[in-house]
PDB file of N, CA and C in Angstrom:
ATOM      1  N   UNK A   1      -4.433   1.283 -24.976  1.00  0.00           N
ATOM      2  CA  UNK A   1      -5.149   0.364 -24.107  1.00  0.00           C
ATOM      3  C   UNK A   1      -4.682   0.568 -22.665  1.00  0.00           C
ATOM      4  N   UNK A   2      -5.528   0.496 -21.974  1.00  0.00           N
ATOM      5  CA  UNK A   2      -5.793   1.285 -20.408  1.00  0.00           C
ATOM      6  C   UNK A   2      -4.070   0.162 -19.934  1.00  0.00           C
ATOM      7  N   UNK A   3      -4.136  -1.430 -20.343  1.00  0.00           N
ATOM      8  CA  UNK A   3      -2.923  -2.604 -19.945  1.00  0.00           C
ATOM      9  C   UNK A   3      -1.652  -2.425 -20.273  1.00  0.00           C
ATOM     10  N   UNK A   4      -1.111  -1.571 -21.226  1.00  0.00           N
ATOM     11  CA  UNK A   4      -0.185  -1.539 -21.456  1.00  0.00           C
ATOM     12  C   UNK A   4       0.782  -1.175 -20.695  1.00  0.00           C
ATOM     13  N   UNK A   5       1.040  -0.641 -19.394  1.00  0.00           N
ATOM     14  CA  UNK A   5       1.701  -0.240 -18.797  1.00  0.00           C
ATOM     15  C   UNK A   5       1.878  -1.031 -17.211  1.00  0.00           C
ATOM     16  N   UNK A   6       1.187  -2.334 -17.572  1.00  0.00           N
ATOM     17  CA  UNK A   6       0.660  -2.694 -16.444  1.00  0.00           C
ATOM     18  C   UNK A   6       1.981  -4.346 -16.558  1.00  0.00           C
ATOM     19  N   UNK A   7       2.485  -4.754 -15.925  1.00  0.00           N
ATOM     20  CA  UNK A   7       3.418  -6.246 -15.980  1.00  0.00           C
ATOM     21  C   UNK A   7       2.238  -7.425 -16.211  1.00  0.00           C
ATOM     22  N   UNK A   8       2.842  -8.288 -17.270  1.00  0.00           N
ATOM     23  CA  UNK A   8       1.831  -9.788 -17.341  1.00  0.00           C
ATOM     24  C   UNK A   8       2.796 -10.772 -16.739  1.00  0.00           C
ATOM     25  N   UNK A   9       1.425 -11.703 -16.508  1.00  0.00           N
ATOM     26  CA  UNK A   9       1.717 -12.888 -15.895  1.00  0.00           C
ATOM     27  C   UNK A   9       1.356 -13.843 -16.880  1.00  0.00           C
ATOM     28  N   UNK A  10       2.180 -14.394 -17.754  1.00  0.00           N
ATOM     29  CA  UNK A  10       1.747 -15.091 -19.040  1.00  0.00           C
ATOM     30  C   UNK A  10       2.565 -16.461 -18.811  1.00  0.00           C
ATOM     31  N   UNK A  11       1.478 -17.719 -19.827  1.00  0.00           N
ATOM     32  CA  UNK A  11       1.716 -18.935 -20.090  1.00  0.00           C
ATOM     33  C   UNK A  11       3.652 -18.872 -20.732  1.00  0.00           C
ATOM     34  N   UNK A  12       3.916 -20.349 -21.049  1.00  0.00           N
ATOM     35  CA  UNK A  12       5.252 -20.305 -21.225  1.00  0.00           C
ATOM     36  C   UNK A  12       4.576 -20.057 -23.044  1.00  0.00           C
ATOM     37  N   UNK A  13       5.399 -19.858 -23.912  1.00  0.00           N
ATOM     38  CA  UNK A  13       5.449 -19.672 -25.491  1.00  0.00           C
ATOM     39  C   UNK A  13       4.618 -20.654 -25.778  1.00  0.00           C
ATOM     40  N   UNK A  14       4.763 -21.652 -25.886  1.00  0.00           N
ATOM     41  CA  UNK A  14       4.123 -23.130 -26.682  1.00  0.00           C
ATOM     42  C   UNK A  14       2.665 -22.989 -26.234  1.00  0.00           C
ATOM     43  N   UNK A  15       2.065 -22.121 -25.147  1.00  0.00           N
ATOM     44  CA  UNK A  15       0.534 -22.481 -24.796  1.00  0.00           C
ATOM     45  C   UNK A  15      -0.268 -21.564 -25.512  1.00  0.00           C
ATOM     46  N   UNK A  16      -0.821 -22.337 -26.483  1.00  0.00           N
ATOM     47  CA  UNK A  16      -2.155 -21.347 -26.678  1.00  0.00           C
ATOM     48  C   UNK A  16      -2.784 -19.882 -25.830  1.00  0.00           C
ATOM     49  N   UNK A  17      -2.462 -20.427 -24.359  1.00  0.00           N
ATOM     50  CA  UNK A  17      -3.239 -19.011 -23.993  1.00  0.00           C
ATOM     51  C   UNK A  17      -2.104 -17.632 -24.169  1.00  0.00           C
ATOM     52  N   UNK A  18      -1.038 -18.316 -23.851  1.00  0.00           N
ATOM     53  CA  UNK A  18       0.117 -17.003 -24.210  1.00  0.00           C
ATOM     54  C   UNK A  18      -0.108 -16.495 -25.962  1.00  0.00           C
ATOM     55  N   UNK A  19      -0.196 -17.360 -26.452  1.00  0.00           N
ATOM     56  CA  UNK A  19      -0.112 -17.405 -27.669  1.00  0.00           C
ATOM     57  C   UNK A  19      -1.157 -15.919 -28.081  1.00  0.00           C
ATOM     58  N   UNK A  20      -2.368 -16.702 -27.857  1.00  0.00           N
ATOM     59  CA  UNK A  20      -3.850 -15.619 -27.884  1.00  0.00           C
ATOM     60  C   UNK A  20      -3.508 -14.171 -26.934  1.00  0.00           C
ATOM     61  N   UNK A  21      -3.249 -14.300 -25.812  1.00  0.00           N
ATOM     62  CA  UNK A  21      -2.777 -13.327 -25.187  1.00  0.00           C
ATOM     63  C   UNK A  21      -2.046 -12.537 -25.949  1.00  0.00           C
ATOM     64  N   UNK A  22      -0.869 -12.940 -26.380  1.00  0.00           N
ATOM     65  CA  UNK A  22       0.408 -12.018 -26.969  1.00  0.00           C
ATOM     66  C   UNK A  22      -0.630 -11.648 -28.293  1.00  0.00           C
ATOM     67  N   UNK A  23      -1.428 -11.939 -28.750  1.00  0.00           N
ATOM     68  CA  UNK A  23      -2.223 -11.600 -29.844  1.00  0.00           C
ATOM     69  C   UNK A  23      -2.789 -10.560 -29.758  1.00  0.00           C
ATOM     70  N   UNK A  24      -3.627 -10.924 -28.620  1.00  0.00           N
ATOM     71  CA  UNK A  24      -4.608  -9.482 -28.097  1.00  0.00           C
ATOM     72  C   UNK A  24      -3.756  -8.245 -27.753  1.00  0.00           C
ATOM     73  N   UNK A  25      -2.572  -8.291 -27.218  1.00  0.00           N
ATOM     74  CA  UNK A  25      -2.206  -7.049 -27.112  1.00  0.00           C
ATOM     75  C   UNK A  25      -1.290  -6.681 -28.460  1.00  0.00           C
ATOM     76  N   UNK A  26      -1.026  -7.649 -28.931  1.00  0.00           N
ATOM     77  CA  UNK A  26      -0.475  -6.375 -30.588  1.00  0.00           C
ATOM     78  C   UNK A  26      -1.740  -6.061 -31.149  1.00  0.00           C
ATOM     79  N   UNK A  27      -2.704  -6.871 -30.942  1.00  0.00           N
ATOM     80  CA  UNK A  27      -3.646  -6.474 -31.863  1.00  0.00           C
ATOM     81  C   UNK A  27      -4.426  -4.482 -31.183  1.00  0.00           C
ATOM     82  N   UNK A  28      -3.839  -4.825 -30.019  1.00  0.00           N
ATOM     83  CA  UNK A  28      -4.326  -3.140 -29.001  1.00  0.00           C
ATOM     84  C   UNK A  28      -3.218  -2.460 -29.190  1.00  0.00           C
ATOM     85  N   UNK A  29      -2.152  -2.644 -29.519  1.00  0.00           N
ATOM     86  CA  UNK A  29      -0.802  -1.903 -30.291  1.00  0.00           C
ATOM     87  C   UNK A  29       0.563  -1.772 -29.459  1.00  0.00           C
ATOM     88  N   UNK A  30       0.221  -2.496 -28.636  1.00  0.00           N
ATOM     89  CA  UNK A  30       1.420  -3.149 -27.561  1.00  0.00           C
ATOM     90  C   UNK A  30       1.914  -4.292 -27.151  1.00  0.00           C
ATOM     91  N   UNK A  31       3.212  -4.274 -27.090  1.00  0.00           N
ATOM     92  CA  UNK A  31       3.844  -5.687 -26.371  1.00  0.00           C
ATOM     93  C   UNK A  31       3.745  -5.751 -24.432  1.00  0.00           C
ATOM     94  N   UNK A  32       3.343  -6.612 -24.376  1.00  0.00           N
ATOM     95  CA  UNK A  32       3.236  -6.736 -22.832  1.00  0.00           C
ATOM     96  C   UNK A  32       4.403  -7.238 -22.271  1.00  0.00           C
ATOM     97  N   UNK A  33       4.319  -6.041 -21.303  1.00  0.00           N
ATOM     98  CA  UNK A  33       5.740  -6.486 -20.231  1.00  0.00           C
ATOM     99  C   UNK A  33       5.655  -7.490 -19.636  1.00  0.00           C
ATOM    100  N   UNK A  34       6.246  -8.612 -20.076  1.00  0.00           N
ATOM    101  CA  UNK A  34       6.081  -9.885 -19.128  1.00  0.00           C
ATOM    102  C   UNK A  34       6.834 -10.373 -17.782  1.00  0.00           C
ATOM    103  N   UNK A  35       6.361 -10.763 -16.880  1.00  0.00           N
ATOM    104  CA  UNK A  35       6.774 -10.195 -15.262  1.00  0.00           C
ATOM    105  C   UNK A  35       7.323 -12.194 -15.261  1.00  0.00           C
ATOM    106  N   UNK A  36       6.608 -12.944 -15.600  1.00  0.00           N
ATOM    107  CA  UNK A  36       6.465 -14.267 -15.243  1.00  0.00           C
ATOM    108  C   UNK A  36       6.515 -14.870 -16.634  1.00  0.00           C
ATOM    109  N   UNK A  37       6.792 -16.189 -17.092  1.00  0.00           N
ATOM    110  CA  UNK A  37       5.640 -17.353 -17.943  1.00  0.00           C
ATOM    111  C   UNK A  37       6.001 -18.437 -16.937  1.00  0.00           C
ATOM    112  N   UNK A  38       4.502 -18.915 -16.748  1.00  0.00           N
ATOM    113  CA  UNK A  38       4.646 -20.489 -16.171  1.00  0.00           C
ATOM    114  C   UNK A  38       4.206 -21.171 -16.869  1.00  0.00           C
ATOM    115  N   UNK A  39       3.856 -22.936 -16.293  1.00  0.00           N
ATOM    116  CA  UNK A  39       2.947 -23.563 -16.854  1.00  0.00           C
ATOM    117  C   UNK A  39       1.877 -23.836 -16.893  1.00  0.00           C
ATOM    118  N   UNK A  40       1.152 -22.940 -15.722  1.00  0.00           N
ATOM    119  CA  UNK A  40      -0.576 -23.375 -15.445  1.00  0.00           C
ATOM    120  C   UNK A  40      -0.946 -22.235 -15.086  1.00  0.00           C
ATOM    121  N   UNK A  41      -2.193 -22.114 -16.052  1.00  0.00           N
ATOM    122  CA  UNK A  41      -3.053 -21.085 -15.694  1.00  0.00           C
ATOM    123  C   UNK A  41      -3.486 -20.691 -14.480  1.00  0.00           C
ATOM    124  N   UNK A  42      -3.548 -21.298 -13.751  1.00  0.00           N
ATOM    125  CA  UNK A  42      -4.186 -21.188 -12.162  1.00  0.00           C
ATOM    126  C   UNK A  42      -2.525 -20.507 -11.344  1.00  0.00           C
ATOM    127  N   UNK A  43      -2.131 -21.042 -11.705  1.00  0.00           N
ATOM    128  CA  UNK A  43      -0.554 -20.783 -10.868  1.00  0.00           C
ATOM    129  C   UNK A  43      -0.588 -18.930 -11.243  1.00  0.00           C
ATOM    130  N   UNK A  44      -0.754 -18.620 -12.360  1.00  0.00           N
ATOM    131  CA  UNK A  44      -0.754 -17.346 -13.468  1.00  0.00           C
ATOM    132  C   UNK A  44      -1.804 -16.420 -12.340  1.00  0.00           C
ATOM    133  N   UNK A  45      -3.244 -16.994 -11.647  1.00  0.00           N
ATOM    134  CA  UNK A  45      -3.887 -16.333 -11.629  1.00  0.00           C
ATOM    135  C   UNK A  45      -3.685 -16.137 -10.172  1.00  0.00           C
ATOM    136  N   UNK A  46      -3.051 -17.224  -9.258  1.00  0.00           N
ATOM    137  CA  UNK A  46      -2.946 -16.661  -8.167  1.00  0.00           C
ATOM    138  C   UNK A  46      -1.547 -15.655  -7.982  1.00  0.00           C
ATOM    139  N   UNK A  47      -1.056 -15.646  -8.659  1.00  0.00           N
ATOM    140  CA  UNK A  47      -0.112 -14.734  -8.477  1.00  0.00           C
ATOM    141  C   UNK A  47      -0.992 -13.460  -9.254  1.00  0.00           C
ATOM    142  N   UNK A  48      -1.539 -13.271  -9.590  1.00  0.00           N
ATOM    143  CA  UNK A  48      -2.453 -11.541 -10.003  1.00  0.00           C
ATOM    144  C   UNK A  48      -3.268 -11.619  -9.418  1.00  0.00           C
ATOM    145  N   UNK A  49      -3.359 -12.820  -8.533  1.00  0.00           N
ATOM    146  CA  UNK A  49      -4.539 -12.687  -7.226  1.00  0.00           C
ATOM    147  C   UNK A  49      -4.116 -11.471  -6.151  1.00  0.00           C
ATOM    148  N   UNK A  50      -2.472 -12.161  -6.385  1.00  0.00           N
ATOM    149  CA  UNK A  50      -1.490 -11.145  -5.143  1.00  0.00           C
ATOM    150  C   UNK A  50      -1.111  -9.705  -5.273  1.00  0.00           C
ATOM    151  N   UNK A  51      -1.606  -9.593  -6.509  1.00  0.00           N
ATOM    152  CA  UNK A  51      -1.131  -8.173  -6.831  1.00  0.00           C
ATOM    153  C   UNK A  51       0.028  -7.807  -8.008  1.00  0.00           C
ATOM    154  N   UNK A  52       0.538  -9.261  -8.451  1.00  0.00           N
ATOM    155  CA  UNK A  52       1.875  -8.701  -8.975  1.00  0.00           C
ATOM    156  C   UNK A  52       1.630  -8.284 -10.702  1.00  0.00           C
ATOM    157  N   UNK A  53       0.538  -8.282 -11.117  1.00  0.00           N
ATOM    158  CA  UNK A  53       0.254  -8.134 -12.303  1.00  0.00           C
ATOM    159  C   UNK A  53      -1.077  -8.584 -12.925  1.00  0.00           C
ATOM    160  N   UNK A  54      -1.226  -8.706 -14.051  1.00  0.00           N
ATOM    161  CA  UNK A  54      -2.246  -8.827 -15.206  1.00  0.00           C
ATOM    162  C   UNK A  54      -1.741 -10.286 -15.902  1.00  0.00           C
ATOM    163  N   UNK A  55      -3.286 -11.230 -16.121  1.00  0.00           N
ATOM    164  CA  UNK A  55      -3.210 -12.310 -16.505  1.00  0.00           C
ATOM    165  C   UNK A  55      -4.210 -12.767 -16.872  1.00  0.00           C
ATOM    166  N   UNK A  56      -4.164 -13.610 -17.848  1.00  0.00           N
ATOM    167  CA  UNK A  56      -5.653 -14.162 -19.209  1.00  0.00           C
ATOM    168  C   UNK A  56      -6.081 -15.512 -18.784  1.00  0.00           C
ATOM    169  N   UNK A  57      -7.245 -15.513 -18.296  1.00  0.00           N
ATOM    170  CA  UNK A  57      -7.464 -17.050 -17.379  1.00  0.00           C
ATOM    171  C   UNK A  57      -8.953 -17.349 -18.217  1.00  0.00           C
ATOM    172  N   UNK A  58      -9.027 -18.502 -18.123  1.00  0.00           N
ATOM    173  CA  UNK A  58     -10.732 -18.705 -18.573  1.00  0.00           C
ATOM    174  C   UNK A  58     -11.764 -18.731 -17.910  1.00  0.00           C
ATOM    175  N   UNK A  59     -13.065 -18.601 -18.367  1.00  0.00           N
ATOM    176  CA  UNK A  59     -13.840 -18.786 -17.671  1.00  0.00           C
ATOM    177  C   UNK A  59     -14.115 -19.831 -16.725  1.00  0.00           C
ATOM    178  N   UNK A  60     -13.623 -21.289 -17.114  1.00  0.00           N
ATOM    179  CA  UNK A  60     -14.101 -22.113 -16.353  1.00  0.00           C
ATOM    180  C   UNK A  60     -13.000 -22.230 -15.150  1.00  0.00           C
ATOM    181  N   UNK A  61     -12.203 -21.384 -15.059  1.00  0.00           N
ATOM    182  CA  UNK A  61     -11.094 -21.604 -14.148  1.00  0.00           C
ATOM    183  C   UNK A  61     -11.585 -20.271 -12.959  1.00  0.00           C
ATOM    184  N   UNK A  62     -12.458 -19.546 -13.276  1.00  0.00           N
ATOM    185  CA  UNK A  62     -13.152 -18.564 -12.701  1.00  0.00           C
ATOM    186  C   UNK A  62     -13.887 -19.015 -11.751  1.00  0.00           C
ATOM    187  N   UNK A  63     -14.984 -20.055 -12.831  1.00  0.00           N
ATOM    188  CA  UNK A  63     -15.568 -20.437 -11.987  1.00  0.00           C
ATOM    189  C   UNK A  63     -15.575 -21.361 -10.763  1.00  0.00           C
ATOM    190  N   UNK A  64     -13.913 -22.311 -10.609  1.00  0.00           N
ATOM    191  CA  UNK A  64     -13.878 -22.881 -10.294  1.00  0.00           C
ATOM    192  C   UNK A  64     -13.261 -22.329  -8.753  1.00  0.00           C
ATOM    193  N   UNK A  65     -12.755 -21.314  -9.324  1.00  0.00           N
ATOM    194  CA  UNK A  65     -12.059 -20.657  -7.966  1.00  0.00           C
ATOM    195  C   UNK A  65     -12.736 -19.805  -7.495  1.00  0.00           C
ATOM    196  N   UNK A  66     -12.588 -19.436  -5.945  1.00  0.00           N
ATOM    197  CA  UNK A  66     -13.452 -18.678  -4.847  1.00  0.00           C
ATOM    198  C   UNK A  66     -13.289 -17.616  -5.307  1.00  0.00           C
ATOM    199  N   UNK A  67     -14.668 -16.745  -4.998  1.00  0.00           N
ATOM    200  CA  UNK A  67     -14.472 -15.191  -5.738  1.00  0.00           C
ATOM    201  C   UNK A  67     -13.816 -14.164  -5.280  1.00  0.00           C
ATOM    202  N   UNK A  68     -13.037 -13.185  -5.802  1.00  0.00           N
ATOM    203  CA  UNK A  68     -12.102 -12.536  -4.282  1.00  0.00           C
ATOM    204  C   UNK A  68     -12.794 -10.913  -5.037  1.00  0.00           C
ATOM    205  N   UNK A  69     -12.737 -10.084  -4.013  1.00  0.00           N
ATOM    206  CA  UNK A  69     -13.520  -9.028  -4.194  1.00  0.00           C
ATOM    207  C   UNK A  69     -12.947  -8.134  -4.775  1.00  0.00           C
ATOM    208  N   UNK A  70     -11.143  -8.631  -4.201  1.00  0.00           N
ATOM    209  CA  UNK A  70     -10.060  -7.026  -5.027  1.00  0.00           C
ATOM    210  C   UNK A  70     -10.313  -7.016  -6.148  1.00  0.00           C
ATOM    211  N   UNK A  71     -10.266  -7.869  -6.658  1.00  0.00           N
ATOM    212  CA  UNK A  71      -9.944  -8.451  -8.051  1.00  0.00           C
ATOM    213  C   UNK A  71     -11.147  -7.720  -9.648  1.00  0.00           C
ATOM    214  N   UNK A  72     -10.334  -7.407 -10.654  1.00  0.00           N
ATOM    215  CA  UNK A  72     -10.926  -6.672 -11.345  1.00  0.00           C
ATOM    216  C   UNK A  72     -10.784  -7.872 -12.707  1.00  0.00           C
ATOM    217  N   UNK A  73     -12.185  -8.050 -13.241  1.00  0.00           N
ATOM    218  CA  UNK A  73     -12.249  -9.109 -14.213  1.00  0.00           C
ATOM    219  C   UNK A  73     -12.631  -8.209 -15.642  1.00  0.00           C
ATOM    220  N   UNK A  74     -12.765  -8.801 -17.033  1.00  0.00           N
ATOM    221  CA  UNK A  74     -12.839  -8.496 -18.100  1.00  0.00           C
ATOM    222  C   UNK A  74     -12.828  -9.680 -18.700  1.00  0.00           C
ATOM    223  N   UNK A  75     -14.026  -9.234 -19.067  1.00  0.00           N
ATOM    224  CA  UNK A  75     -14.725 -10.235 -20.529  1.00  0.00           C
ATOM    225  C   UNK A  75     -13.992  -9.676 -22.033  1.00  0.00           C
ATOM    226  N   UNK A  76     -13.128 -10.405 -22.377  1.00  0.00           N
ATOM    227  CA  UNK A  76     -12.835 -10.178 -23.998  1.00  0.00           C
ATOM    228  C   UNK A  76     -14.351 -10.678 -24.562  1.00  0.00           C
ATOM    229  N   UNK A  77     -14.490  -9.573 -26.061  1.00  0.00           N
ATOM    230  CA  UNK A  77     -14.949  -9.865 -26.620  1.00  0.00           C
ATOM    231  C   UNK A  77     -14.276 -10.351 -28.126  1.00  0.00           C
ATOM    232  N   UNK A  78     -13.263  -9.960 -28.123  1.00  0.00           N
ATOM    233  CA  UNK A  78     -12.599 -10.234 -29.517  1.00  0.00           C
ATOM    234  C   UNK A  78     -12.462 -12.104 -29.604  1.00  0.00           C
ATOM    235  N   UNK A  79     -12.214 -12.353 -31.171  1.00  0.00           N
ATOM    236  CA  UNK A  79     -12.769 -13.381 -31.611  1.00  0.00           C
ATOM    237  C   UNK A  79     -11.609 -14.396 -31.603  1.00  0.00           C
ATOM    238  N   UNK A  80     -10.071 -13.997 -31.108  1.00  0.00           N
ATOM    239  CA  UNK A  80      -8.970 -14.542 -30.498  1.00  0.00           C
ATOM    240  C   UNK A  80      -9.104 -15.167 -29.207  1.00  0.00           C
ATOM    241  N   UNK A  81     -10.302 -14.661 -28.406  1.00  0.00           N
ATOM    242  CA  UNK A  81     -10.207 -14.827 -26.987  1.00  0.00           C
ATOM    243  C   UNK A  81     -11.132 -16.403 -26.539  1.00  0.00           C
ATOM    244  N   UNK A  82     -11.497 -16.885 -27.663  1.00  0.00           N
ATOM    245  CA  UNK A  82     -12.600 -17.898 -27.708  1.00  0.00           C
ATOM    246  C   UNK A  82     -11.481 -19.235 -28.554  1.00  0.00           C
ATOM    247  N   UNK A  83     -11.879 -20.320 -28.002  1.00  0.00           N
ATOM    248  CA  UNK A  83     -11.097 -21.304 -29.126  1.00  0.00           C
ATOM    249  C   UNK A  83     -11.924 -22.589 -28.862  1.00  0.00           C
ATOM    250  N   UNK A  84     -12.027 -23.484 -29.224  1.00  0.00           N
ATOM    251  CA  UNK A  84     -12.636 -24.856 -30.062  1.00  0.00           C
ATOM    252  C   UNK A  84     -12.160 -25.458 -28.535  1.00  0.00           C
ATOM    253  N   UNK A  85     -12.374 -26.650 -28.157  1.00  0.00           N
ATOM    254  CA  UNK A  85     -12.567 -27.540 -27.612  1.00  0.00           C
ATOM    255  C   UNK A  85     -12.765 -29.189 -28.082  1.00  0.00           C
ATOM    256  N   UNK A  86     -11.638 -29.884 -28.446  1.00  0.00           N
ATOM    257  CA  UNK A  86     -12.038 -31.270 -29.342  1.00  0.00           C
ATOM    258  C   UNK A  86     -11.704 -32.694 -28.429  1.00  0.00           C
ATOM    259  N   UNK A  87     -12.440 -33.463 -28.732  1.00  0.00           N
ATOM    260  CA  UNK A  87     -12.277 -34.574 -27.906  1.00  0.00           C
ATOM    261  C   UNK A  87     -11.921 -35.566 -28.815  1.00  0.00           C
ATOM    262  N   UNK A  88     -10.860 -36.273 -28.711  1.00  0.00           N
ATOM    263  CA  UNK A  88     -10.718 -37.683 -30.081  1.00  0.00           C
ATOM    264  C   UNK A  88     -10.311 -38.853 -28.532  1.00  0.00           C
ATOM    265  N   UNK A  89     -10.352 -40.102 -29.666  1.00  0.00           N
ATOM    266  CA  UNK A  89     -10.392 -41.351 -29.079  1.00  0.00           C
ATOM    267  C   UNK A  89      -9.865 -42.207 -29.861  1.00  0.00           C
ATOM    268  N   UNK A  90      -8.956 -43.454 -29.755  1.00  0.00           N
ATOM    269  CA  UNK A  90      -8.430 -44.156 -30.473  1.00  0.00           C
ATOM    270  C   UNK A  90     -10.018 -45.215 -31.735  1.00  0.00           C
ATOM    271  N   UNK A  91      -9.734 -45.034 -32.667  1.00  0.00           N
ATOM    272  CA  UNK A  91     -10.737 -46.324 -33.168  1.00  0.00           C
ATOM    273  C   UNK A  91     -10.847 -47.276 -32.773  1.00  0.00           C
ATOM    274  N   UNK A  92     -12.408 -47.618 -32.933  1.00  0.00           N
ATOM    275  CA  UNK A  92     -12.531 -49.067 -32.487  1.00  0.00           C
ATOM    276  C   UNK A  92     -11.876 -49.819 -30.660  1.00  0.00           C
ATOM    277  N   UNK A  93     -12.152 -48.415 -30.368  1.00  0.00           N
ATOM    278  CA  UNK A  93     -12.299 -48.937 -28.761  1.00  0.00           C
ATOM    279  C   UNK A  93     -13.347 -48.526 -28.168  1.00  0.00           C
ATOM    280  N   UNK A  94     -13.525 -49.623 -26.970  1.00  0.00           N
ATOM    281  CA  UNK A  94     -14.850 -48.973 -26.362  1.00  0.00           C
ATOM    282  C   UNK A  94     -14.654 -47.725 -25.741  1.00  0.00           C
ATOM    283  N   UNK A  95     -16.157 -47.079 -25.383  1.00  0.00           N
ATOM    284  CA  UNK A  95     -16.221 -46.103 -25.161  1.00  0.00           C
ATOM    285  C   UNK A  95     -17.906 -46.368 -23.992  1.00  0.00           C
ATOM    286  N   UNK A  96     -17.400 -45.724 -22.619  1.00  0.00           N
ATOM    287  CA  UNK A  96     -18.468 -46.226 -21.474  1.00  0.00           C
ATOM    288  C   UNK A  96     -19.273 -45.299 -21.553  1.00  0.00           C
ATOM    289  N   UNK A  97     -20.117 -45.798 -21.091  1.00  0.00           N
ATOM    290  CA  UNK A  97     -21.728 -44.822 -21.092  1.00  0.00           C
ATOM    291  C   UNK A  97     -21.197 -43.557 -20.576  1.00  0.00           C
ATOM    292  N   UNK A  98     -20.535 -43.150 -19.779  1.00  0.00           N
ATOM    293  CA  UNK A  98     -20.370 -42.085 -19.346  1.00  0.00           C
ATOM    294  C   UNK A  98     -19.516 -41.583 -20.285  1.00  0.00           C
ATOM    295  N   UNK A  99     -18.442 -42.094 -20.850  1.00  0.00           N
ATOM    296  CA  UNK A  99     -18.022 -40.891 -22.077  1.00  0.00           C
ATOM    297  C   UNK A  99     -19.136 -40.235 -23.117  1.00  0.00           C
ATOM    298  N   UNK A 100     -20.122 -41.710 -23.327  1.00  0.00           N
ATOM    299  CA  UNK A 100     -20.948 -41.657 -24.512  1.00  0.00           C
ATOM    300  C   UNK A 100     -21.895 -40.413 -24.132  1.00  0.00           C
ATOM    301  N   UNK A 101     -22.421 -40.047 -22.538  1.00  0.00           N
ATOM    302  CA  UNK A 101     -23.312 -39.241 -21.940  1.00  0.00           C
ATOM    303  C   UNK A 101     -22.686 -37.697 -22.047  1.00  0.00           C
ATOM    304  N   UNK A 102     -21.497 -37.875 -21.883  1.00  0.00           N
ATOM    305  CA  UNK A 102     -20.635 -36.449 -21.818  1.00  0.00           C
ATOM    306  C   UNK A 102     -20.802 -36.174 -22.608  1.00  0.00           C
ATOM    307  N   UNK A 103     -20.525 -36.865 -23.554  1.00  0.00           N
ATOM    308  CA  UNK A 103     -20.525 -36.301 -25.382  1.00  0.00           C
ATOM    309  C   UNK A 103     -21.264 -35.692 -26.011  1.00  0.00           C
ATOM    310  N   UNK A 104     -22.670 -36.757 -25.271  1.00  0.00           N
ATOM    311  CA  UNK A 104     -23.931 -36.391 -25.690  1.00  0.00           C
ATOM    312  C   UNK A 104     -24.384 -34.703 -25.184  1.00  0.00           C
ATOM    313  N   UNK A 105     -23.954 -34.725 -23.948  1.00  0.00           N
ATOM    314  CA  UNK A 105     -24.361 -33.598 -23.165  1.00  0.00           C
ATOM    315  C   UNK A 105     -23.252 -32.211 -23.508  1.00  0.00           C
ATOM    316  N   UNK A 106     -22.116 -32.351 -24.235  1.00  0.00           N
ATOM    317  CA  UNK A 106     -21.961 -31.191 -24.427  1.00  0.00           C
ATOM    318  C   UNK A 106     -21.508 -30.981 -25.866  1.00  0.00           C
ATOM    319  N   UNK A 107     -22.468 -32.177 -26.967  1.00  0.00           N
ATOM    320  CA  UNK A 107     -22.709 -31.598 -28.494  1.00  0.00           C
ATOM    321  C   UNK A 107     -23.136 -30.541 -28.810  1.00  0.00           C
TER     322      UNK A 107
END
């Protein structure tokens, strides 16, 4: 794999995205040299904004940040790179139209 030789900028152990990350590259037949782990993805991405390495960010954190031109992106397609999204709530409490609308809107 073209990454293997390249330093990561990875989550601390306990986060899912390190987790999936460290996945994807044994699953490409390498351990990634890890340069960093922090705690926030965004923190992860501006530092491979700067140059100092390779780092696994999501889409919606893409979209949220300004587009920079150096910058070289990749769509995983593997089936590690995708995960669930769940919302819970204590029983028997209310719940305001606007949770009830969110809910509705992204069943």
């Amino acid at each position: 794999m073209e990454f293997k030789d390249y330093p990561f900028i990875m989550l601390k152990p306990n986060n899912d995205t390190m987790q999936r990350g460290t996945h994807l590259c044994k699953a490409n037949g390498f351990k990634p040299d890890i340069l960093f782990e922090l705690d926030q993805q965004s923190t992860a991405y501006h530092i491979a904004c700067s140059g100092m390495g390779i780092c696994f960010v999501s889409d919606t954190l893409l979209c949220k940040s300004p587009a920079l031109t150096d910058m070289i992106y990749y769509k995983l397609d593997e089936e590690k790179s995708k995960r669930n999204i769940c919302f819970f709530s204590k029983k028997n409490r209310y719940i305001t139209f606007a949770m009830s609308e969110f809910l509705k809107l992204i069943s």
